[in-house]
C-alpha atoms as a PDB file:
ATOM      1  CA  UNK A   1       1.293-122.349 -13.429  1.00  0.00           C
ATOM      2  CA  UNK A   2      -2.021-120.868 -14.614  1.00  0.00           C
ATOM      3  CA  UNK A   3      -2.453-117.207 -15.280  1.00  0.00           C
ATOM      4  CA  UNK A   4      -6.005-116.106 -14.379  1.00  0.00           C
ATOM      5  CA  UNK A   5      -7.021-112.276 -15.854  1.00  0.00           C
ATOM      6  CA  UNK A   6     -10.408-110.592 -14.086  1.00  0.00           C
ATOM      7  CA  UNK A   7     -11.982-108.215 -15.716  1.00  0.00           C
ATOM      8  CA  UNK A   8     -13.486-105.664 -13.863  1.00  0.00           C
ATOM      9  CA  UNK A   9     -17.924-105.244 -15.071  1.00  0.00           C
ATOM     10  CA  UNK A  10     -17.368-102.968 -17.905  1.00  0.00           C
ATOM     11  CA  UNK A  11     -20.387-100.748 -17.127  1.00  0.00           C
ATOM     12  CA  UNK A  12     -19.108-100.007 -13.380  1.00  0.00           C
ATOM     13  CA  UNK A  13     -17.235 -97.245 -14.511  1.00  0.00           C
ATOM     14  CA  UNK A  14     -19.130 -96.219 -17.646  1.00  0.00           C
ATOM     15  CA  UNK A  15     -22.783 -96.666 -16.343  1.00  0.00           C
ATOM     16  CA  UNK A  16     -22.073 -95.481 -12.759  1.00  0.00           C
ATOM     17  CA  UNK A  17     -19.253 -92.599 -13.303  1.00  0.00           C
ATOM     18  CA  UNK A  18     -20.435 -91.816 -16.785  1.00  0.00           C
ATOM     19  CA  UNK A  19     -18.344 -90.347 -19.674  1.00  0.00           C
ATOM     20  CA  UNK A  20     -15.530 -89.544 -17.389  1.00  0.00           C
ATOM     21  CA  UNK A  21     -13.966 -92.799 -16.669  1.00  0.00           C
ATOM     22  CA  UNK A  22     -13.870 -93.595 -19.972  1.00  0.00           C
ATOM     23  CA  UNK A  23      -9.928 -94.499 -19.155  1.00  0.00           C
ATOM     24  CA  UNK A  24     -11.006 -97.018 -16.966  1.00  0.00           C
ATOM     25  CA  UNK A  25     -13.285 -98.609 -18.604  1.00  0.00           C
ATOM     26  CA  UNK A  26     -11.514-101.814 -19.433  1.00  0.00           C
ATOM     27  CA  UNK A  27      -9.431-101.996 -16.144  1.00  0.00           C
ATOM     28  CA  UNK A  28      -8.690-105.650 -14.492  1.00  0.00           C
ATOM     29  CA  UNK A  29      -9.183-105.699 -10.509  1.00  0.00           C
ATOM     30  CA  UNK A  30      -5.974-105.220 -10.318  1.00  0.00           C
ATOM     31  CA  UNK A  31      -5.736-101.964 -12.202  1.00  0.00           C
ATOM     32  CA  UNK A  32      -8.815-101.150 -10.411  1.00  0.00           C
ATOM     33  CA  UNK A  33      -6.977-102.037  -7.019  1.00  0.00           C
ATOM     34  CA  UNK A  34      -4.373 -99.357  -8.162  1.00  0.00           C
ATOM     35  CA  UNK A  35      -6.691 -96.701  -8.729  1.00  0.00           C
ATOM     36  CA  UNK A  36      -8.708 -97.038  -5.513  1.00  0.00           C
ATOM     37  CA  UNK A  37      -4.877 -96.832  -3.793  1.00  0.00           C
ATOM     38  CA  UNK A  38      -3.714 -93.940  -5.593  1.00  0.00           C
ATOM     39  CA  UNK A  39      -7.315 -92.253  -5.157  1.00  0.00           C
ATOM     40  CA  UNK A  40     -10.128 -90.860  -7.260  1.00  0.00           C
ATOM     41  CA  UNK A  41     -10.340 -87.173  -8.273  1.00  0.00           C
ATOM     42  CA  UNK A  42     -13.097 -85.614  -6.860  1.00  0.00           C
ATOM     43  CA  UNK A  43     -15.284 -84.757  -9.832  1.00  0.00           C
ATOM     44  CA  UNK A  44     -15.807 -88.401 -10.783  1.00  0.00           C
ATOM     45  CA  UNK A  45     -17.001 -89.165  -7.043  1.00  0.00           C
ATOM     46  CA  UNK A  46     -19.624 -86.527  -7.423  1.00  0.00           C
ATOM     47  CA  UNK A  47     -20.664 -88.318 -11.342  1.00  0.00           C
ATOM     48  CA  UNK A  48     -21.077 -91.228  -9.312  1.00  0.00           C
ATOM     49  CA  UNK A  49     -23.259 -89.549  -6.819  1.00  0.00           C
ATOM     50  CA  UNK A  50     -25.128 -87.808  -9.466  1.00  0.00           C
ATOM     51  CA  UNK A  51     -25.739 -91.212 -11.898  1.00  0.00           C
ATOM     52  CA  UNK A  52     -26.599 -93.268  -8.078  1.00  0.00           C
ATOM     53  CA  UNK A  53     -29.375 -90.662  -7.007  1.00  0.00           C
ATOM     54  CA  UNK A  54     -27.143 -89.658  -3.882  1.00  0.00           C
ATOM     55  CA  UNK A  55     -27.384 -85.933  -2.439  1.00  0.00           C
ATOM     56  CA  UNK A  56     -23.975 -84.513  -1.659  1.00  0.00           C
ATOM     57  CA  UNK A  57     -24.615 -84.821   2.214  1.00  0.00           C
ATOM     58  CA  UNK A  58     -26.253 -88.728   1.619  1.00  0.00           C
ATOM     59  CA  UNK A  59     -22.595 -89.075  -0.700  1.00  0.00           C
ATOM     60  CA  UNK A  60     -20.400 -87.753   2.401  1.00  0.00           C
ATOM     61  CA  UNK A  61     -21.841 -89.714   5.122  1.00  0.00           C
ATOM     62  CA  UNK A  62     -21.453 -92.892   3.106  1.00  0.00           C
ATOM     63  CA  UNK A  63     -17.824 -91.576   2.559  1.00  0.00           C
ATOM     64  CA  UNK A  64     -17.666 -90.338   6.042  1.00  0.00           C
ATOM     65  CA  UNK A  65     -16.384 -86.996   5.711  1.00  0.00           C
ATOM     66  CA  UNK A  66     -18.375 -83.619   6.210  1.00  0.00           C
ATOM     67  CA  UNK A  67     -20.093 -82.202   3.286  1.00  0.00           C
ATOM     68  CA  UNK A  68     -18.414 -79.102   3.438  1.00  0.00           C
ATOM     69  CA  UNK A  69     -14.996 -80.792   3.774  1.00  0.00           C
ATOM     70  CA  UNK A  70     -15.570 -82.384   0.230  1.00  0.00           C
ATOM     71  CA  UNK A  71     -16.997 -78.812  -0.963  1.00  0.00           C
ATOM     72  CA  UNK A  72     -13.716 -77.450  -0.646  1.00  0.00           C
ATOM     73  CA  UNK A  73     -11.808 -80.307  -2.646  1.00  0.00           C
ATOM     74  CA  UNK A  74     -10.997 -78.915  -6.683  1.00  0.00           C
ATOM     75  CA  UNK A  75     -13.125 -80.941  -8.522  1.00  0.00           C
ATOM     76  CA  UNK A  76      -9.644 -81.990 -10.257  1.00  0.00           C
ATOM     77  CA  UNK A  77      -8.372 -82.777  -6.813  1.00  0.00           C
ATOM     78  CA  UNK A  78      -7.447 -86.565  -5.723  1.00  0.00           C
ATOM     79  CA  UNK A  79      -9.358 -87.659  -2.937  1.00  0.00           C
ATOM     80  CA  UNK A  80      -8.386 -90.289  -0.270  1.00  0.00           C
ATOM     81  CA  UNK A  81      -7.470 -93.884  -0.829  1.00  0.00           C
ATOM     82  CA  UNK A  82     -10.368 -94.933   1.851  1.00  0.00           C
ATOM     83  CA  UNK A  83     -12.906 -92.780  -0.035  1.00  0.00           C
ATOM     84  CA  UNK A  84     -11.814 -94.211  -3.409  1.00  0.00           C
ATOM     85  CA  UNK A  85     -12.650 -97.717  -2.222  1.00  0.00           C
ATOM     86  CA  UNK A  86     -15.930 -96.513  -0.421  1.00  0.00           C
ATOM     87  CA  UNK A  87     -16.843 -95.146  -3.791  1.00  0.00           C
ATOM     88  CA  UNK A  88     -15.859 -98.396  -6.054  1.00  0.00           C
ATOM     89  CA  UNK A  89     -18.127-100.472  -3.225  1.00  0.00           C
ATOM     90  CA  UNK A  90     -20.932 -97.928  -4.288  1.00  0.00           C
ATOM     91  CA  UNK A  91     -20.289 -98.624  -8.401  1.00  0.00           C
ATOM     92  CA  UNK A  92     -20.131-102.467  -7.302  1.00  0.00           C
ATOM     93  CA  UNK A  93     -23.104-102.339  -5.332  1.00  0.00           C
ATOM     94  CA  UNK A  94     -25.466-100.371  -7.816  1.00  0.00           C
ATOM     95  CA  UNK A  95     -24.421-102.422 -11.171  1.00  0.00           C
ATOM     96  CA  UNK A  96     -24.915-105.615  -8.659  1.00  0.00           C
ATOM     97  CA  UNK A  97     -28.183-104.193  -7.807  1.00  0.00           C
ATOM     98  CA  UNK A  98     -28.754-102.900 -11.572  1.00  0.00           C
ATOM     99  CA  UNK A  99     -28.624-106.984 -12.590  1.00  0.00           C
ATOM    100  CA  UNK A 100     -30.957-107.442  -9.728  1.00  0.00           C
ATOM    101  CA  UNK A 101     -33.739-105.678 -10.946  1.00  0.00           C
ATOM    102  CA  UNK A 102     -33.374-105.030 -13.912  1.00  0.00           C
ATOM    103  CA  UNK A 103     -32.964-101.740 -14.275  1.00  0.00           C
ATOM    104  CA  UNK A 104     -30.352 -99.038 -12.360  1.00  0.00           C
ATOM    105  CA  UNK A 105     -34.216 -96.637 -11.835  1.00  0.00           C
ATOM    106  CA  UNK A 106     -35.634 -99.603  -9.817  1.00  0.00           C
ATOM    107  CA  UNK A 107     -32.631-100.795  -8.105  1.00  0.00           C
ATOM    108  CA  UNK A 108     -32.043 -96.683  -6.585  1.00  0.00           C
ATOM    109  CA  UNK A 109     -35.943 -96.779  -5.784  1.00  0.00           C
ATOM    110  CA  UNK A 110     -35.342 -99.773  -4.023  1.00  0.00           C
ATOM    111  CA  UNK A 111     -32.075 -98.386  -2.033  1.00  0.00           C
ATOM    112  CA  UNK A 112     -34.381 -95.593  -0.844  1.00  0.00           C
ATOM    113  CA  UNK A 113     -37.416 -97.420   0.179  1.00  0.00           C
ATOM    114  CA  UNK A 114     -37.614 -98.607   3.891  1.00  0.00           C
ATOM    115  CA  UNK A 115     -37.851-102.335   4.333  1.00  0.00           C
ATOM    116  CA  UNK A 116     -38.823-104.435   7.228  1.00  0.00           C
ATOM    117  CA  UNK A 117     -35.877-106.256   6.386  1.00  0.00           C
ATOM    118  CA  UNK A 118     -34.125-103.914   7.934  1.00  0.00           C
ATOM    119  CA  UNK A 119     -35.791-102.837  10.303  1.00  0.00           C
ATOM    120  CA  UNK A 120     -37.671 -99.874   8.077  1.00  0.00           C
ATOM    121  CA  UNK A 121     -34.524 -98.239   7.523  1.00  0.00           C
ATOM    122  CA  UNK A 122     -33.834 -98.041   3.899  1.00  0.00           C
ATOM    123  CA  UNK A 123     -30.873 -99.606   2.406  1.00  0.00           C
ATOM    124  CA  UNK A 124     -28.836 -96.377   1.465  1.00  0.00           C
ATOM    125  CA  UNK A 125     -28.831 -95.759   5.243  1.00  0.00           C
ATOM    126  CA  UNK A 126     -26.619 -98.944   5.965  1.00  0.00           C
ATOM    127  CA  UNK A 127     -24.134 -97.885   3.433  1.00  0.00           C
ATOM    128  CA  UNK A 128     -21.885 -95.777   6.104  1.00  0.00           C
ATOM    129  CA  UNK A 129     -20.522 -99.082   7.619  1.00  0.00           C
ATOM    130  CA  UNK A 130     -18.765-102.202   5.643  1.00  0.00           C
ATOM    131  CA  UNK A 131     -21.469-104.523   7.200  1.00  0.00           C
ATOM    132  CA  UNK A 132     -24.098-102.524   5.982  1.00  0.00           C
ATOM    133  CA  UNK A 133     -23.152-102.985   2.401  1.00  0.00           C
ATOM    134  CA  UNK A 134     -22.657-106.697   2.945  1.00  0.00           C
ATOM    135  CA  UNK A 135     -25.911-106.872   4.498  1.00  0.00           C
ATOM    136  CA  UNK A 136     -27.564-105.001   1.437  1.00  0.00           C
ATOM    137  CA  UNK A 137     -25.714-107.579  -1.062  1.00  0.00           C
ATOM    138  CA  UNK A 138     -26.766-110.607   1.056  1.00  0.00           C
ATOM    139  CA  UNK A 139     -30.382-109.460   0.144  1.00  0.00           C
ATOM    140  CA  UNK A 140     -29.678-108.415  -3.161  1.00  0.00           C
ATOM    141  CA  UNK A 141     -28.326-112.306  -3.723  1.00  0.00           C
ATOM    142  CA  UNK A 142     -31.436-113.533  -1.774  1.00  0.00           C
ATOM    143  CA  UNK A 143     -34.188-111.506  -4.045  1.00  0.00           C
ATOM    144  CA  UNK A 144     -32.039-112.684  -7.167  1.00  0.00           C
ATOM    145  CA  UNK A 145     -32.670-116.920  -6.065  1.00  0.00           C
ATOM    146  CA  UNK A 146     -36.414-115.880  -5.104  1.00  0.00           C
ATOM    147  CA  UNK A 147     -35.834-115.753  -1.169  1.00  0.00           C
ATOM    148  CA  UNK A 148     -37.963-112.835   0.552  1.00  0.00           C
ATOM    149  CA  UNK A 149     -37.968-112.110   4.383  1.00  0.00           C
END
């Protein structure tokens, strides 16, 4: 029997939801699995926002939910399971994107730029929809091997 250990990237939590995750910092996937079920409190959704770029009403349609409905969450508050894991597909997607190019300033520059790619919508806007993000990593992994459309 062989016992095989992830560990989760340690700068998803501490580059993407800053000083505040600090407890999760060293999570496996499966801690991080835990988490996303049990939810995320509300004030470390909007770090992430805030350290992403992401206006509050760009944050809630990603997350699906009204801007004014996640206004009214306590910033201490635990939000959804399904907006946890929207929000660690986010901190996956940017530190993916961060080892891209290089830097997290050029990879957000990127996400907001339109590309023909995709039809000159920019790649934030596919991020309300699970094939969205996978179409935004399938061209993150083809400008990492040198492959441009």
């Amino acid at each position: 029997m062989a016992l095989y250990v992830t560990k989760s990237s340690g700068s998803l939590f501490n580059n993407l939801f800053g000083s505040n995750a600090k407890q999760v910092a060293a999570m496996t996937d499966f801690d991080m699995l835990q988490l996303t079920r049990s939810g995320l409190p509300k004030h470390l959704l909007l770090s992430l926002a805030k350290r992403i770029s992401l206006t509050i009403q760009e944050f809630a349609d990603i997350m699906h939910i009204s801007e004014r409905t996640l206004q009214r969450y306590d910033d201490n508050a635990i939000i959804k399971t399904e907006y946890a894991e929207k929000a660690v597909e986010l901190a996956r997607l940017y530190t993916r994107g961060e080892e891209v190019f290089g830097s997290l300033d050029k990879f957000k520059t990127w996400m907001k730029t339109p590309l023909h790619v995709f039809k000159g919508e920019t790649p934030v806007s596919l991020l309300d929809s699970s094939v969205g993000f996978d179409m935004v990593f399938k061209e993150l992994g083809r400008i990492e091997h040198g492959i441009f459309a």
